[in-house]
Structures are given as C-alpha cells and as structure tokens.
Protein backbone atom coordinates (compact mmCIF):
# COMPACT_ATOMS: atom_id res chain seq x y z
CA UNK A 1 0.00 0.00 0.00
CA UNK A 2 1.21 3.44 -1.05
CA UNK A 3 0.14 5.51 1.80
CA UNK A 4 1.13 8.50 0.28
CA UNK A 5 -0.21 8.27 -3.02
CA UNK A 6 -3.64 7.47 -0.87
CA UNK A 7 -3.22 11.32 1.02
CA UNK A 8 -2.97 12.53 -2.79
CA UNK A 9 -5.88 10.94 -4.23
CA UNK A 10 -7.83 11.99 -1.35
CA UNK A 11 -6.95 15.54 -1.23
CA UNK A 12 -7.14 16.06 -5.03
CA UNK A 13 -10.52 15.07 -5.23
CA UNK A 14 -11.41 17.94 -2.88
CA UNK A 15 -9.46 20.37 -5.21
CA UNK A 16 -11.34 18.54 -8.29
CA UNK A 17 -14.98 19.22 -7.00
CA UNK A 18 -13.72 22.97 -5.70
CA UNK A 19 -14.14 22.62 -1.47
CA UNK A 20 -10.67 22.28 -0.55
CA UNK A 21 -10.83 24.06 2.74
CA UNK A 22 -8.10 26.91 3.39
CA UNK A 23 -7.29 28.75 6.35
CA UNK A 24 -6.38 32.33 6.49
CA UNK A 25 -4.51 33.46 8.57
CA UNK A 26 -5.76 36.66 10.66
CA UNK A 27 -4.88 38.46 13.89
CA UNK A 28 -7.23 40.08 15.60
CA UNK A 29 -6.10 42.78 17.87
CA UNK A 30 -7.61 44.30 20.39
CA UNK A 31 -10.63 46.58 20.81
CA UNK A 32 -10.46 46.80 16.82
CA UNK A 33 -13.27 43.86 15.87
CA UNK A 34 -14.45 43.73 13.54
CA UNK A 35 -11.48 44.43 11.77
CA UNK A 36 -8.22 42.62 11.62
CA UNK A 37 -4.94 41.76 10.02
CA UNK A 38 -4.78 39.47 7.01
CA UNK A 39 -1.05 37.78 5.79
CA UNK A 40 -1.71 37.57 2.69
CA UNK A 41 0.84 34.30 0.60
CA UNK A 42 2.88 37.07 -0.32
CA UNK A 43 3.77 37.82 3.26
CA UNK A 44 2.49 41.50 3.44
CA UNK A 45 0.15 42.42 5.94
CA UNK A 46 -3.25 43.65 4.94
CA UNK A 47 -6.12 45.32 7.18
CA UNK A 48 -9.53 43.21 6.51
CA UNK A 49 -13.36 42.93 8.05
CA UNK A 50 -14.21 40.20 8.94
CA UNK A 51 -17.71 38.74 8.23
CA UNK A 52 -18.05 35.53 9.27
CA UNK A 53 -17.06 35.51 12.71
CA UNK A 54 -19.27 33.39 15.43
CA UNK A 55 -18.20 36.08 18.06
CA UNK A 56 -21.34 37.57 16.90
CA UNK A 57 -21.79 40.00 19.25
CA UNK A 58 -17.86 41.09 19.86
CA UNK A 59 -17.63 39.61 23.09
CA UNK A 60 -14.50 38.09 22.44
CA UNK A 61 -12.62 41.83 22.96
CA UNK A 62 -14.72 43.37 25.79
CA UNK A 63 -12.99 45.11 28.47
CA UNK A 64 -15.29 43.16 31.21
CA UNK A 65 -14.48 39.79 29.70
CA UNK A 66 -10.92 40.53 28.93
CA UNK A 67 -9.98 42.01 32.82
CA UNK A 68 -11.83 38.80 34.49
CA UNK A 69 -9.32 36.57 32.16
CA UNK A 70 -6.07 38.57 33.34
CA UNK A 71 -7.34 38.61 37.03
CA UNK A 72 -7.78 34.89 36.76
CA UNK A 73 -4.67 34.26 34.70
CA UNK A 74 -2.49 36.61 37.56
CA UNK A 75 -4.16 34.63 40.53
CA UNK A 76 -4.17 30.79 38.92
CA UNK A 77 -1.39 30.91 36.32
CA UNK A 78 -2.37 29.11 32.77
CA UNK A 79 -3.76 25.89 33.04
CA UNK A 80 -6.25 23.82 34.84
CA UNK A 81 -4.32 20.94 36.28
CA UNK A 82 -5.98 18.10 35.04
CA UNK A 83 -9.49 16.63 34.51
CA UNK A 84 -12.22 17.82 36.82
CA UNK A 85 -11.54 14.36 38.41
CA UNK A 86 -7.70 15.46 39.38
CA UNK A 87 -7.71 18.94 40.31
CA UNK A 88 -8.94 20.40 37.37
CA UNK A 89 -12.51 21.75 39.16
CA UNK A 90 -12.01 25.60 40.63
CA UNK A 91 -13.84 28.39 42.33
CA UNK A 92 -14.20 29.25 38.21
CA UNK A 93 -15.54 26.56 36.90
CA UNK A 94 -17.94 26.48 39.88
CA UNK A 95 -18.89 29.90 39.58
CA UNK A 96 -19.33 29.35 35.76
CA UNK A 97 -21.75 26.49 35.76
CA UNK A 98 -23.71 28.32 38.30
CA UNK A 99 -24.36 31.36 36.06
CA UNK A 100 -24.97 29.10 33.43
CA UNK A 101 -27.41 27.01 35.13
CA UNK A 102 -29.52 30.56 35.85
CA UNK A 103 -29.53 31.90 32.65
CA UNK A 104 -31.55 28.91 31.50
CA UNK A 105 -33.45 28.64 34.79
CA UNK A 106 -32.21 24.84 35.20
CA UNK A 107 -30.85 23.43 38.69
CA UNK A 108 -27.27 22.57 36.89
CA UNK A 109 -25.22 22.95 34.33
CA UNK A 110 -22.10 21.21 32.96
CA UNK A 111 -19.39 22.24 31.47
CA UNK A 112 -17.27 21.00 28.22
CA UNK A 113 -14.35 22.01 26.62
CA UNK A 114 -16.67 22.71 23.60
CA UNK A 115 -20.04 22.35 22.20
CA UNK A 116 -19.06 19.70 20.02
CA UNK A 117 -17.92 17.55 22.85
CA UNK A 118 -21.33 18.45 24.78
CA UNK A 119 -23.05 17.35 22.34
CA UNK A 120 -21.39 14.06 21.62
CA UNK A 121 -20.46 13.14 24.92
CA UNK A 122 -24.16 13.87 26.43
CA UNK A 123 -26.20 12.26 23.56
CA UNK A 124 -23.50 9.36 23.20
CA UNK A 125 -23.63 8.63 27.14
CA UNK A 126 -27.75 8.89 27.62
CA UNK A 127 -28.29 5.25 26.16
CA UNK A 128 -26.48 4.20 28.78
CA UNK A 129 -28.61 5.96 31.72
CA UNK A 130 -32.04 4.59 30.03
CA UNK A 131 -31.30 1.35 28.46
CA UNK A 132 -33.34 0.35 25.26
CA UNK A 133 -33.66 4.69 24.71
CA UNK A 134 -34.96 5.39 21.44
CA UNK A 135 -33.24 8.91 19.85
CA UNK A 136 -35.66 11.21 17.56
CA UNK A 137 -33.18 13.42 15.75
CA UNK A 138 -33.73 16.27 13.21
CA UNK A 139 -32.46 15.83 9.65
CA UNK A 140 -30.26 19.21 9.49
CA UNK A 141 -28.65 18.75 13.68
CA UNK A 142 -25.37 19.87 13.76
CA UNK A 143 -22.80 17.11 12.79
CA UNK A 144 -21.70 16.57 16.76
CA UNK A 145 -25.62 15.85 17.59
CA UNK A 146 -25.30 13.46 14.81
CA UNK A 147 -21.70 11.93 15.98
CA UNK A 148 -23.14 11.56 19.18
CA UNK A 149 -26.13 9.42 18.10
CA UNK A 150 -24.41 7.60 15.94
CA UNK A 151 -22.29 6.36 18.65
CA UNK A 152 -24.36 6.17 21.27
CA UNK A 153 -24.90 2.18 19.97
CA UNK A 154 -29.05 2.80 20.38
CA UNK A 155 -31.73 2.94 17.98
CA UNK A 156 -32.07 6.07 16.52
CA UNK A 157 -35.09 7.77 14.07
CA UNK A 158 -34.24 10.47 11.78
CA UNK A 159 -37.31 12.76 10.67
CA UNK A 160 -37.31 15.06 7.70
CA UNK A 161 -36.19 18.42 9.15
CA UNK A 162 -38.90 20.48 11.18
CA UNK A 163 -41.37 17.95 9.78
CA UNK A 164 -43.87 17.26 13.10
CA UNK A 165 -46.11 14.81 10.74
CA UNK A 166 -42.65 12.33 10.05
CA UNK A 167 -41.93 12.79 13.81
CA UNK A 168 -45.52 11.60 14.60
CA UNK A 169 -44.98 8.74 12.33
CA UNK A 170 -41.52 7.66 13.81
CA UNK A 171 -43.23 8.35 17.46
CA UNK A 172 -46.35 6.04 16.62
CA UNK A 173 -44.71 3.03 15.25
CA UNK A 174 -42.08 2.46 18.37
CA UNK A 175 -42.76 0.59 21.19
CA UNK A 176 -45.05 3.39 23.90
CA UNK A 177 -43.13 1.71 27.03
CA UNK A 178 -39.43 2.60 25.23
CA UNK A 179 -37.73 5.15 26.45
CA UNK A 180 -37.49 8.53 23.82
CA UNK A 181 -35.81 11.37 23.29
CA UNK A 182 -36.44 14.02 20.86
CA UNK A 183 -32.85 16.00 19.53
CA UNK A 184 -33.47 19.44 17.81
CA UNK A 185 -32.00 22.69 17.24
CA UNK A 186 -33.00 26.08 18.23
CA UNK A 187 -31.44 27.62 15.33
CA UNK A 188 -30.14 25.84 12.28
CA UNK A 189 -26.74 27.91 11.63
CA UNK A 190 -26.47 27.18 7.85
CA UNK A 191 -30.05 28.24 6.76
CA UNK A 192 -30.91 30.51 10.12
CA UNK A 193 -34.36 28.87 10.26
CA UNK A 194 -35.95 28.05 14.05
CA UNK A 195 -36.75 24.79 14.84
CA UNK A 196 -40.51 24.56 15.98
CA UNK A 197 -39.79 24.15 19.92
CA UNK A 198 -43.21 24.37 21.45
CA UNK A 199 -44.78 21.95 19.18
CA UNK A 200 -41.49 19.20 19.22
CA UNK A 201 -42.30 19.84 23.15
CA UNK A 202 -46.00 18.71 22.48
CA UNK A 203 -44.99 15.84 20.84
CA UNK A 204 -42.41 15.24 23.57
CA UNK A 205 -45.13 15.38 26.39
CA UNK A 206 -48.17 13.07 24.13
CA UNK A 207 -45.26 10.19 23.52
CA UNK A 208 -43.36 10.33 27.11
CA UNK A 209 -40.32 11.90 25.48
CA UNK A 210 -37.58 13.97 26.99
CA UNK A 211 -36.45 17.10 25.16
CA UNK A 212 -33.08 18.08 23.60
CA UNK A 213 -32.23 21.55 22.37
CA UNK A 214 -29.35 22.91 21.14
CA UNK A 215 -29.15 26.61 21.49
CA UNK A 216 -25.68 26.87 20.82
CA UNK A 217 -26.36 30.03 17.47
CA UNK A 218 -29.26 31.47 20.38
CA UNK A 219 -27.24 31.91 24.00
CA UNK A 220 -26.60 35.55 24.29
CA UNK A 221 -28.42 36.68 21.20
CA UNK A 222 -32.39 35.74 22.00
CA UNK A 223 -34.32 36.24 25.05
CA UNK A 224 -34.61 39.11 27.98
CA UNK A 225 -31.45 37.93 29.31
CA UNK A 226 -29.58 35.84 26.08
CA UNK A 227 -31.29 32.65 27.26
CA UNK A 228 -31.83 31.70 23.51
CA UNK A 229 -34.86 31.29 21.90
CA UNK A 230 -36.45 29.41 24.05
CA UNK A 231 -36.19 31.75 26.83
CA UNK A 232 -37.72 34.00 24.20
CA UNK A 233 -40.58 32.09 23.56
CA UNK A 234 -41.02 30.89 27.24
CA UNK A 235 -40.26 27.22 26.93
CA UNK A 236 -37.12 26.64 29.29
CA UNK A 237 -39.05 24.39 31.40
CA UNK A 238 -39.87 22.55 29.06
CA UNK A 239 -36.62 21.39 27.88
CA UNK A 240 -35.26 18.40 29.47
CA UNK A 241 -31.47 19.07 28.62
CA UNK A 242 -30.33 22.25 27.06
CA UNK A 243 -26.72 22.52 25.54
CA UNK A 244 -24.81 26.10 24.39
CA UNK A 245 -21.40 27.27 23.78
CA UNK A 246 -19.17 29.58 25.33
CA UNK A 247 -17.55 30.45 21.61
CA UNK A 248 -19.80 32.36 19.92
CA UNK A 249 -21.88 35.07 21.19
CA UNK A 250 -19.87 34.65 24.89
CA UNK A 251 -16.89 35.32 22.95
CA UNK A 252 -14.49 32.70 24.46
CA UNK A 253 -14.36 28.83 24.56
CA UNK A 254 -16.03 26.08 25.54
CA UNK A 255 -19.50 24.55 25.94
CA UNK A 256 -22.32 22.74 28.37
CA UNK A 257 -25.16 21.60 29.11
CA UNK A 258 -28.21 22.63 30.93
CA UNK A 259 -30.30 20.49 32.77
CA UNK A 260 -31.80 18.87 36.57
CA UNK A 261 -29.18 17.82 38.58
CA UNK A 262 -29.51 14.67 38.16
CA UNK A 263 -28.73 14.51 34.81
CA UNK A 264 -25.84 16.87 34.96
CA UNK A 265 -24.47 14.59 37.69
CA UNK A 266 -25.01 11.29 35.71
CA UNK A 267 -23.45 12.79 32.81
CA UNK A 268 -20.99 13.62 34.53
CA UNK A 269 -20.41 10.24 35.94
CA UNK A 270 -20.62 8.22 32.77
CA UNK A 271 -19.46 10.49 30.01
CA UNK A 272 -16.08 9.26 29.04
CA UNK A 273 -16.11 13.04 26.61
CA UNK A 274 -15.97 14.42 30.12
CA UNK A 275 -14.11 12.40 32.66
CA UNK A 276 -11.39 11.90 30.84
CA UNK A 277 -11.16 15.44 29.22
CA UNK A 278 -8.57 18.39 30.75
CA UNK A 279 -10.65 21.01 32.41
CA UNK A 280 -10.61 24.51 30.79
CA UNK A 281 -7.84 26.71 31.68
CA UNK A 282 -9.54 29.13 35.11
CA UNK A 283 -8.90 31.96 32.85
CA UNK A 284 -11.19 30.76 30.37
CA UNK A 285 -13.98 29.91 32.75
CA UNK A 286 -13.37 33.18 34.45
CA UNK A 287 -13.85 35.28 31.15
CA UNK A 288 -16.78 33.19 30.19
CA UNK A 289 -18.83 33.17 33.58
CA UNK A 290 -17.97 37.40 33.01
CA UNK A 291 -19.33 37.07 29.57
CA UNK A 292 -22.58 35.34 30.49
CA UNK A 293 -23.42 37.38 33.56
CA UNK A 294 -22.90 40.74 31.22
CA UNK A 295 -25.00 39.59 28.86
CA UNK A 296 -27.64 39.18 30.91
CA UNK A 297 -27.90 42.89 31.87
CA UNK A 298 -27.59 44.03 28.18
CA UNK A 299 -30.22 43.56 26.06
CA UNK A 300 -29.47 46.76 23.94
CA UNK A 301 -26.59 44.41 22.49
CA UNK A 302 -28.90 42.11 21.18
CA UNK A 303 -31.05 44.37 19.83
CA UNK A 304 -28.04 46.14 17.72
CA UNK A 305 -27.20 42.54 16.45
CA UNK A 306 -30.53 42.25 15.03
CA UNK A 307 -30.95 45.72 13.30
CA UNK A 308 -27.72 45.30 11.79
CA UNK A 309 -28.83 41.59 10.25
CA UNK A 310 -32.32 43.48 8.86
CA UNK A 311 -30.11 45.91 7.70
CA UNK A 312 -27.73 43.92 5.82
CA UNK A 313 -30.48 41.73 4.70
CA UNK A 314 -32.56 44.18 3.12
CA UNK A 315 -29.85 45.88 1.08
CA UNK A 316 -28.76 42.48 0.28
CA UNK A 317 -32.44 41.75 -1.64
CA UNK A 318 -32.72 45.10 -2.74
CA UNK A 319 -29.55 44.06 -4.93
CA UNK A 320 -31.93 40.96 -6.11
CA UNK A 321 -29.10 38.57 -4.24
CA UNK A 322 -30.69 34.71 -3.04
CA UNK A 323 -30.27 35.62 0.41
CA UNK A 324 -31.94 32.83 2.80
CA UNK A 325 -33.96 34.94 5.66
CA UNK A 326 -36.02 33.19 7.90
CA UNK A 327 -35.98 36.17 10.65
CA UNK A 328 -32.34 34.89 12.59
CA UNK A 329 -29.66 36.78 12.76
CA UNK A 330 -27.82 34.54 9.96
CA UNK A 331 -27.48 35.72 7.04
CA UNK A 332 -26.75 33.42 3.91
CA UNK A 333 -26.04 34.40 0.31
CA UNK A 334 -26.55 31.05 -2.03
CA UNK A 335 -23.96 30.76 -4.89
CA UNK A 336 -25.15 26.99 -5.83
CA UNK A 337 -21.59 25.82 -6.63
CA UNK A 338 -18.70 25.04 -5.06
CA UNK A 339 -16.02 26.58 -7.49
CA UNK A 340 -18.16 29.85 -8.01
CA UNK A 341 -18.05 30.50 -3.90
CA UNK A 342 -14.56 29.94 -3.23
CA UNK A 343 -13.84 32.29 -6.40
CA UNK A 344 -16.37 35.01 -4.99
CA UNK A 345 -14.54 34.75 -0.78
CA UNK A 346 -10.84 35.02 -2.74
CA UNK A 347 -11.69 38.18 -4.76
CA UNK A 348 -13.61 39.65 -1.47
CA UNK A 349 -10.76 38.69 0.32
CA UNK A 350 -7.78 39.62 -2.39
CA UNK A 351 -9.88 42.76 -3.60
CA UNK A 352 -11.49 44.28 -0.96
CA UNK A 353 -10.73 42.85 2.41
CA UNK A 354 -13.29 41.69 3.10
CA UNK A 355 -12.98 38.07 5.12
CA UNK A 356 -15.89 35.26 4.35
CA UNK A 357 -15.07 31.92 4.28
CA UNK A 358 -17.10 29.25 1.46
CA UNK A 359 -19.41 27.16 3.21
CA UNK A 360 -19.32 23.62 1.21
CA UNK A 361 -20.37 20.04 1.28
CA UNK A 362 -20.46 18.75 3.78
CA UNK A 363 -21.54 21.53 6.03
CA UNK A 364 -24.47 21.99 3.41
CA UNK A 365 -25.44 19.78 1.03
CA UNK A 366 -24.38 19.43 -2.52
CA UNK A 367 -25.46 22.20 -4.90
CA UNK A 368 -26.41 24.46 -1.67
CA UNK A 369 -22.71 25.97 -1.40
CA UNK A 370 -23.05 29.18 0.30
CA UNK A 371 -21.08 32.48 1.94
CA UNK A 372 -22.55 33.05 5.57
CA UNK A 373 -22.40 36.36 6.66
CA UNK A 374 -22.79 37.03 10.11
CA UNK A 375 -23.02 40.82 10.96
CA UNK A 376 -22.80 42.16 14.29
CA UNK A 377 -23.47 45.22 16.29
CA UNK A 378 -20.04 46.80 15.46
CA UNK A 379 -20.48 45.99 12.01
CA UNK A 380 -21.75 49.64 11.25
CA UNK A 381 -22.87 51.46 8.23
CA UNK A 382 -19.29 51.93 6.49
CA UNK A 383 -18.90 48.28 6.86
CA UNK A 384 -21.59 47.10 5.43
CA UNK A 385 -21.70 49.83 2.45
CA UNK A 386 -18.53 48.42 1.80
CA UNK A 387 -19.81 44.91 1.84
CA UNK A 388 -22.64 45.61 -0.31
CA UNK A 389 -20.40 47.51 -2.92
CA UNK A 390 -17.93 44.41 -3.14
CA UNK A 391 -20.96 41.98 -3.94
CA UNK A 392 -22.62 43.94 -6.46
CA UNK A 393 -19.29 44.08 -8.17
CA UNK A 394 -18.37 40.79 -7.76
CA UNK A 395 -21.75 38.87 -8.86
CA UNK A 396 -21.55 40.26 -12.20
CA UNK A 397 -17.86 39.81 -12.57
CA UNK A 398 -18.52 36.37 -11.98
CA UNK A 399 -21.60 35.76 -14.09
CA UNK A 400 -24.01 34.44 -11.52
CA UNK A 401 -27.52 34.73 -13.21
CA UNK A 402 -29.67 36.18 -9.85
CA UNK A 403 -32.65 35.47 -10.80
CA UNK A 404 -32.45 31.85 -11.82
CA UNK A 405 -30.32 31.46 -8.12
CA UNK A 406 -32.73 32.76 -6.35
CA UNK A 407 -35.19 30.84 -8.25
C-alpha cells in the first residue's frame, strides 16, 4: 500500500470538485473587531473585516471579559491541572456552571471544553442511563448531535427536518413503554431557520419523550437575558437538557449543558467526553462566567445585532441577491456551486478585504454551497456599504444569473 499516493488521491478530489478548505490566517487585535490583520501568501500584511465571525456579538474583545481573564490568569497561572476528576474543578468553573445554570433557569449545568464535545459526549452517554432509549433526531442537527447518536450504539429515528407529521410517524410506530428522546436545534446555523420548539415539546409530552435543544447560534443573542430562543418564547421548562457554547456570542471557549441535577451529575459520571477530558484553563472559565453574567444585563446588544442583520439583509435583496432569511440573525447568500463560492470569498478577500469563508459540502449539502455572513453590532454602516459595494461588483464579474439562483 502506497500511503502516500492514498493522502494525494484523497486531497485532489477535494481540489477537483472545488471545497478544498483553506485557512487564512488573521490576527485580531484588540478593541479593533471587527477588523483585523490578514497575511496575505505574499507575506504582506493587509487590514480586513471580517464577516463571518461566530463572536457575533464582539464579546470576544470586551474590556469586562478581557480584565476577568487577566485577574484569573495573575491569581491561577495558565492551566487547569488536570481533569475535573484530578484537580482540574475551581472556584471558576464552579462559579461558571452556576451562572450558566440561571440563565436557562435549570438546577445545573455542565461544562465541556466545547459544544461539540457536549453534544457528543451527552447524547453518546444517555443510552447508557435509560437502556433500550430510542433517539428522535432532526435531519439538518449539527454534525456533533449526529456523531453523538451515531455512537451512542441505540436505535435512533431520523425525521425530515422540522417535519412534526414524520416525527408523529416515527413516534407512533415504536414501542409506547421505550424510552425517547427528541434532539433538535434552536437555530439551524447554515439556513438561520428556528426549529418549531413548542410543538417538538408537544410531541415530547403526548409520547413520554424527553427534550433536547441545542441553542448553541441562540445563547446571548435571544431572550430578555440571552437565554436563547427558548427563553424568548417561554419554553425553558420545558426542555429536558439544554446545551450552548461559550464560543460564539460569549466570545471565548467552551460549551455545556443545561439540565436537573440529576442529569448533569449522571453525565458527569458516565461520560467518558468528560471524565477523561482536561478542564478549561480558570482563565477561560473566568472570562466566560464574566461574559454570560454581562449579557444578561444588556439587552441593547442584542437588539443592535438584530438591526444590523435586517439591515444587511434588506440591502442584500434590494440588490436581487438569493439571500436565505427566515428572521435569525444569519445571514446566507446562495452561490449553488462550489467553485463559483470559493472564487467570490478570494476576490472579497484579495480585492477588498473583506474576510468570508465558502461554506461547502459537507456543512451543506451538494449544490447548496453558500457564503454566511454574520453581521454584528459593530459591524456599522461603512462596513456594510462596503460589503454591499464588493458583492454587487463581484456577482456580475462572476456571471451568476440572480434570478435563476434565487429561483
């Protein structure tokens, strides 16, 4: 076996069918989001915006996130120590899972080193708490809620995504005494549709099922006090087991879960994803738990994040672009082809500096290929009439027919 020639094969075929990923490399510097550095291959340094950031509300540079972080680095020093088994559980940690726990009005939360891991370890582990448990899981989850199923070495149902009728179906032909759980999203992050909460919920309560909602694109962004959606909408208790992330609108790292404490304390008992997992660093805790307690005090953020995601969507049809809008704060722009969006984030990128990655198969499907803007409130006017001026340019350079896209 040629090994090598193997790596080859399998990387050209990505460069074939266009969705090689690249990275590019930025630094962001301080207080300046959301604007940043770009090395371009030539070496030079070149000032960008970036527009596709999952810090979507800029928490990432605040002055109240950034001093807990150094007052916790000064006291602690860098790293944790060692699983929250051996030594790696501190004052921040604790103090982190309790703010967590009252933002989504839940006796307990747990804490991950990411969302992803939540996810997987949590949904992976449950089959093991209720033997025999039958998993419901939307068609579009995220691919960790999927991992985690998948591995979890239970019977699982897939239903067509947001469709309540195929959930009924799946729900009605099992066994009534089996134990079921229904996984969902609060937001799907590639279209920016909302999953149907109160009526999966229904469904949950008619069929004995718990409830399992990912609000990882909601935390900090929906709700009086960035609860997510469901906190908008008044359905907290009725979610079973809630999981977020600490990376996106909190502006650091990590994730969780939300949930009684019981089931925080048998995940944390059986999930190999967590026992055997290095703590976060008390720094990172620190700056999150300061992140998540802000946010609940500042609902004028959110409300900036979604005027400037109207905003940009609006000018964004009234250029006749196939924006996807289903009222979230995501904002996509369908290209249809793999080759075409890669071409269209280089020349923002190598033209205009303006930073968006491609979003390909398989993070959408095939034919759906996509750049995902995600504005924020310090994306301001200039920003986005800079934005807008780039794409006009740039979809008739490259010959994408509108009409028949957004068709």
């Amino acid at each position: 076996m040629d090994y090598t020639a193997k790596l080859d094969e399998a990387l050209q075929r990505l460069h074939d069918e266009g969705r090689y990923r690249t990275f590019i490399d930025i630094e962001r510097r301080k207080g300046m989001f959301p604007h940043a550095v770009w090395t371009a291959p030539d070496g030079s340094e070149r000032d960008i915006t970036v527009w596709c950031s999952n810090d979507y509300l800029g928490m990432g540079q605040h002055p109240v996130v950034l001093e807990a972080m150094h007052e916790a680095l000064d006291a602690t020093g860098a790293g944790s120590g060692g699983t929250r088994n051996i030594s790696g559980t501190t004052v921040y940690h604790k103090r982190l899972e309790a703010e967590l726990a009252d933002l989504h009005g839940k006796e307990a939360a747990l804490l991950f080193t990411s969302a992803y891991i939540a996810n997987d370890a949590t949904l992976s582990t449950l089959p093991k708490l209720f033997p025999g448990l039958i998993i419901y899981s939307d068609a579009l989850n995220h691919a960790s809620m999927i991992e985690g199923v998948r591995r979890n070495g239970g019977a699982k149902r897939i239903f067509r995504h947001n469709d309540l009728d195929h959930l009924r179906e799946l729900l009605e032909a099992d066994d009534p005494a089996a134990p079921k759980l229904i996984a969902f999203e609060s937001i799907y992050s590639m279209d920016g549709d909302f999953g149907p909460i109160e009526a999966l919920c229904d469904l949950a309560d008619e069929f004995g099922a718990l409830t399992y909602c990912d609000e990882v694109h909601a935390v900090g962004m929906y709700g009086p006090r960035g609860g997510g959606v469901a906190e908008r909408d008044r359905l907290m208790h009725r979610l079973d087991i809630i999981n977020g992330t600490l990376a996106k609108a909190f502006g650091v790292l990590g994730g969780y879960i939300a949930a009684s404490a019981k089931m925080c304390d048998a995940i944390r008992s059986y999930a190999p994803g967590f026992i055997f997992t290095s703590s976060l660093p008390p720094s990172v805790a620190a700056g999150a738990a300061a992140s998540v307690a802000y946010l609940k005090r500042a609902p004028e953020l959110r409300e900036q994040h979604q005027t400037q995601a109207k905003i940009l969507k609006t000018r964004l049809k009234g250029m006749g672009l196939p924006i996807i809008d289903h009222g979230s704060h995501i904002v996509p722009v369908m290209v249809g082809n793999p080759v075409h969006t890669k071409i269209l984030s280089d020349m923002l990128l190598d033209s205009y500096g303006i930073y968006v990655q491609p979003i390909n198969f398989p993070t959408v499907p095939r034919g759906t290929e996509r750049l995902r803007f995600t504005p924020s409130p310090v994306h301001g006017p200039d920003e986005i009439d800079a934005l807008i001026r780039a794409m006009d340019a740039l979809w008739s350079h490259c010959a994408l027919n509108r009409a028949e896209l957004a068709g």
